[in-house]
Protein backbone atom coordinates (compact mmCIF):
# COMPACT_ATOMS: atom_id res chain seq x y z
CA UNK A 1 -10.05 14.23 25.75
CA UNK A 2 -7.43 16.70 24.69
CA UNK A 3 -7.77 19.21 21.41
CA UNK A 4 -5.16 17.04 20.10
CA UNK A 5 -6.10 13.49 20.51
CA UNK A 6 -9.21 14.57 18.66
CA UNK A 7 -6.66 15.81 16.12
CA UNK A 8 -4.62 12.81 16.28
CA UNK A 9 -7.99 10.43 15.95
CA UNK A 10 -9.48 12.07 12.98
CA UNK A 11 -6.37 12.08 11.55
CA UNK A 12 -6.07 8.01 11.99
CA UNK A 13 -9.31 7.79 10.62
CA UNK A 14 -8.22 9.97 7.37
CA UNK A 15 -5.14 7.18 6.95
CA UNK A 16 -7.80 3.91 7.71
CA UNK A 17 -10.57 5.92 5.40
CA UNK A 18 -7.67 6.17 1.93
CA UNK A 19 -6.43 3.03 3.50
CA UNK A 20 -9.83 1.01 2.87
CA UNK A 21 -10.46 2.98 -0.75
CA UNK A 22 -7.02 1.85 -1.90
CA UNK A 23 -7.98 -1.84 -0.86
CA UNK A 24 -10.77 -1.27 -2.51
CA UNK A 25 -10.14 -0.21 -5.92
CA UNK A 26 -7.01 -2.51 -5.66
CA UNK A 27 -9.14 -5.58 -5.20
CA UNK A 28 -11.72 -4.59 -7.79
CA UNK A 29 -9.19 -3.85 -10.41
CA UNK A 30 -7.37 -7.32 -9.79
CA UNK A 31 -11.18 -8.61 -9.98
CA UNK A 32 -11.47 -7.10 -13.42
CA UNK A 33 -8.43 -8.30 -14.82
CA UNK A 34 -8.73 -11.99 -13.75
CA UNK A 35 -11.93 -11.66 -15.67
CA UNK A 36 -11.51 -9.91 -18.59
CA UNK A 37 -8.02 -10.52 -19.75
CA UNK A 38 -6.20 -13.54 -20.79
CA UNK A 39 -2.89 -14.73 -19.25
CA UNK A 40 -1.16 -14.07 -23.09
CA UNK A 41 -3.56 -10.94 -23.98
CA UNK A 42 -1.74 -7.22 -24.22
CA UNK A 43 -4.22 -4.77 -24.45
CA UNK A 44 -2.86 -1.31 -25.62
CA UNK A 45 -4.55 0.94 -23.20
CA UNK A 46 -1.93 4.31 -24.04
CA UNK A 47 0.16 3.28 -27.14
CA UNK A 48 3.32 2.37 -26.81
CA UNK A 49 3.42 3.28 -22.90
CA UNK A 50 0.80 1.85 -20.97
CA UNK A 51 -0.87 -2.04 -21.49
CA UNK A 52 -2.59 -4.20 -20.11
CA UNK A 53 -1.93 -7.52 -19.49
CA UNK A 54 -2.34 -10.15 -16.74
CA UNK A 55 0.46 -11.92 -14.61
CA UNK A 56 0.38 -13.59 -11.34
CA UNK A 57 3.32 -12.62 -9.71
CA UNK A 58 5.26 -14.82 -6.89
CA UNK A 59 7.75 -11.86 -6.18
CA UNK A 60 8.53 -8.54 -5.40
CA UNK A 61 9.20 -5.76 -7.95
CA UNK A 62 10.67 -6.97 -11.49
CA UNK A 63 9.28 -10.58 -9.96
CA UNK A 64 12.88 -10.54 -7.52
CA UNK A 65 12.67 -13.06 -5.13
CA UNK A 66 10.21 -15.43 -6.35
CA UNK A 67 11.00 -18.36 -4.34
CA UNK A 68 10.59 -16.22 -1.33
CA UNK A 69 6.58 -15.09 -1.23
CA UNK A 70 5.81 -16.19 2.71
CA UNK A 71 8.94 -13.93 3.20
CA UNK A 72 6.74 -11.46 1.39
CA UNK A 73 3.68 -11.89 3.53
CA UNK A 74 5.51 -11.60 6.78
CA UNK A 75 6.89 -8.61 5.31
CA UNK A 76 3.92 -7.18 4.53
CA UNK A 77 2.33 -8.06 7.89
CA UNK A 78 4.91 -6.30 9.73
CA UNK A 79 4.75 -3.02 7.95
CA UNK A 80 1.12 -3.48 8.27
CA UNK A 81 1.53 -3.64 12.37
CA UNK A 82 4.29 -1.07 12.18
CA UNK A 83 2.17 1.36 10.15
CA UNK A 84 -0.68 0.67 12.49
CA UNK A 85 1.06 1.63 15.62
CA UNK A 86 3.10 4.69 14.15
CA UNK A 87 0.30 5.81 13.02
CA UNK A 88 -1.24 6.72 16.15
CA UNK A 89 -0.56 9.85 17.33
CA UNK A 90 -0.06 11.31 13.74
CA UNK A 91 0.79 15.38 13.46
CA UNK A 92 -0.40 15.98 9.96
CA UNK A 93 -2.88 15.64 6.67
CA UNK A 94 0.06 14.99 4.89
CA UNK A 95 1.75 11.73 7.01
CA UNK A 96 -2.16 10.60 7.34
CA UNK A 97 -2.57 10.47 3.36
CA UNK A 98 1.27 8.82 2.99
CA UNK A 99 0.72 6.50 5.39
CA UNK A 100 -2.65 5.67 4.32
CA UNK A 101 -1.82 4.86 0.79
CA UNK A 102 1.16 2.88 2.23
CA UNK A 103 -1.45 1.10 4.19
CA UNK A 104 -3.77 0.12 1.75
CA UNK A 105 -1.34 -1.21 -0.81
CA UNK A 106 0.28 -3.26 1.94
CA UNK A 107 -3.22 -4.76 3.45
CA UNK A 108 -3.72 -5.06 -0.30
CA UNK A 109 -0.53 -7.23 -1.30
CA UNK A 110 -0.43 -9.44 1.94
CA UNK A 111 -4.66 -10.38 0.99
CA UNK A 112 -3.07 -11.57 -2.27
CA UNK A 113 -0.32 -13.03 -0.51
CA UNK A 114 -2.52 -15.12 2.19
CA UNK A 115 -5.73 -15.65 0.18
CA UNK A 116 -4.78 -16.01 -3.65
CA UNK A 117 -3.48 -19.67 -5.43
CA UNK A 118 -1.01 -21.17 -5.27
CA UNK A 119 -1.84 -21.50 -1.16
CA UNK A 120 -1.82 -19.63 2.15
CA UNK A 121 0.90 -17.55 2.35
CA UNK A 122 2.29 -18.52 -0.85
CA UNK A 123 0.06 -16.67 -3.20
CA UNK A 124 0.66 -14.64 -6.21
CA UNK A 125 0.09 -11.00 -6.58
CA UNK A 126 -2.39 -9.90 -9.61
CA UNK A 127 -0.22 -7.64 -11.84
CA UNK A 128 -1.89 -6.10 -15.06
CA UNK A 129 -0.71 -2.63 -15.38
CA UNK A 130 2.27 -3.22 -17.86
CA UNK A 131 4.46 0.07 -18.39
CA UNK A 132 6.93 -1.71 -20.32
CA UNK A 133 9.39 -2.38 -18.23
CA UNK A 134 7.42 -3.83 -15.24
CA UNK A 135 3.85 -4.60 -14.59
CA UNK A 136 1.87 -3.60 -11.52
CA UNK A 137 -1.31 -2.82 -10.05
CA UNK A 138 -3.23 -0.05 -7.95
CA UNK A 139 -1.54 -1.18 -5.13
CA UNK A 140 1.84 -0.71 -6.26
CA UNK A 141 0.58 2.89 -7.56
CA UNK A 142 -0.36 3.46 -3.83
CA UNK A 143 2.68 2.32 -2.38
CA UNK A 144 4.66 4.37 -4.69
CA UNK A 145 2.88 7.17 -4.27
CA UNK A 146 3.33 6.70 0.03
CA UNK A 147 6.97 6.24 -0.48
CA UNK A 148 7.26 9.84 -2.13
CA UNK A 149 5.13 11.57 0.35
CA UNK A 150 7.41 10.09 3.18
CA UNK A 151 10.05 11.09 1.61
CA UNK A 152 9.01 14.55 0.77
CA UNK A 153 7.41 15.14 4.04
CA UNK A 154 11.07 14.20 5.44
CA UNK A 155 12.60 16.38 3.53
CA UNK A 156 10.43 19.37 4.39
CA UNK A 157 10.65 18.30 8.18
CA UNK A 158 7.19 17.78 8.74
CA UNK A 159 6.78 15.11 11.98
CA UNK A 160 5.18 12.45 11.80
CA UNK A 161 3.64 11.95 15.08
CA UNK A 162 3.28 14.17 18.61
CA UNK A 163 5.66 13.98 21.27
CA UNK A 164 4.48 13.29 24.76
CA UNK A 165 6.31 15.46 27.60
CA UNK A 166 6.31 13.55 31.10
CA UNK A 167 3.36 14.03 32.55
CA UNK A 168 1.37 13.00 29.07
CA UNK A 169 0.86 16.05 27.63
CA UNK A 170 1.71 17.05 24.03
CA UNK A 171 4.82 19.16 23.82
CA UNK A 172 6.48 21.10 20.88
């Protein structure tokens, strides 16, 4: 095994390993709230800017498309897959800890989307971080937070994966 593959692997393992913990935390956070808050309770958690209170939402951000979840799950499943396999030859810490959070929050939402009422592939997302003018969840911090790194590391030109040459060896 090449130098780099070992790279590559323990890199992969870095995005599954903050991958998992977001799951995690997301899942056990979305635990709490079903059982400690009621659906009409606002608990001031940071006066006047941070709340929480419990929704079940059907749709994407602001609650947009809430006739559409399995178009949400499919979603989700594809960025999972498409995450999964860009993810394999990664060239950096950075695009390892994007994509990871961007992982979790993804495996994250399409659980909720499969598992959660009202059925399979119809189910409602656990929001109860309200901010005021949305409410969200770890997840969507994750996600978020993924989104900004890609973006950054784009913008600084960092790649995200090796290159193979022709005869399967890395190249510059």
């Amino acid at each position: 095994m090449m130098r780099s593959e070992r790279g590559s692997r323990r890199l992969y393992g870095m995005m599954l390993m903050l991958a998992a913990v977001v799951l995690l935390v997301d899942q056990l956070t979305k635990l709490w709230a079903v059982s400690a808050l009621s659906d009409s309770e606002r608990v001031a958690v940071i006066p006047p800017l941070i709340h929480f209170r419990l929704l079940y939402n059907p749709g994407a951000a602001f609650s947009m498309g809430t006739g559409a979840t399995w178009v949400f799950a499919v979603v989700a499943a594809v960025a999972v897959v498409g995450i999964l396999y860009t993810a394999r030859r990664l060239a950096s810490r950075g695009w390892a800890l994007g994509l990871g959070a961007l992982l979790g929050g993804a495996v994250s939402h399409l659980g909720d989307r499969l598992f959660r009422e009202p059925g399979f592939a119809r189910g409602h997302v656990v929001d109860f971080i309200d901010y005021g003018l949305f409410v969200g969840n770890v997840a969507d911090i994750a996600l978020t937070c993924g989104c900004v790194a890609m973006v950054l590391l784009s913008l600084r030109g960092v790649p995200l994966a090796k290159v193979l040459g022709e005869e399967g060896e890395e190249s510059a």
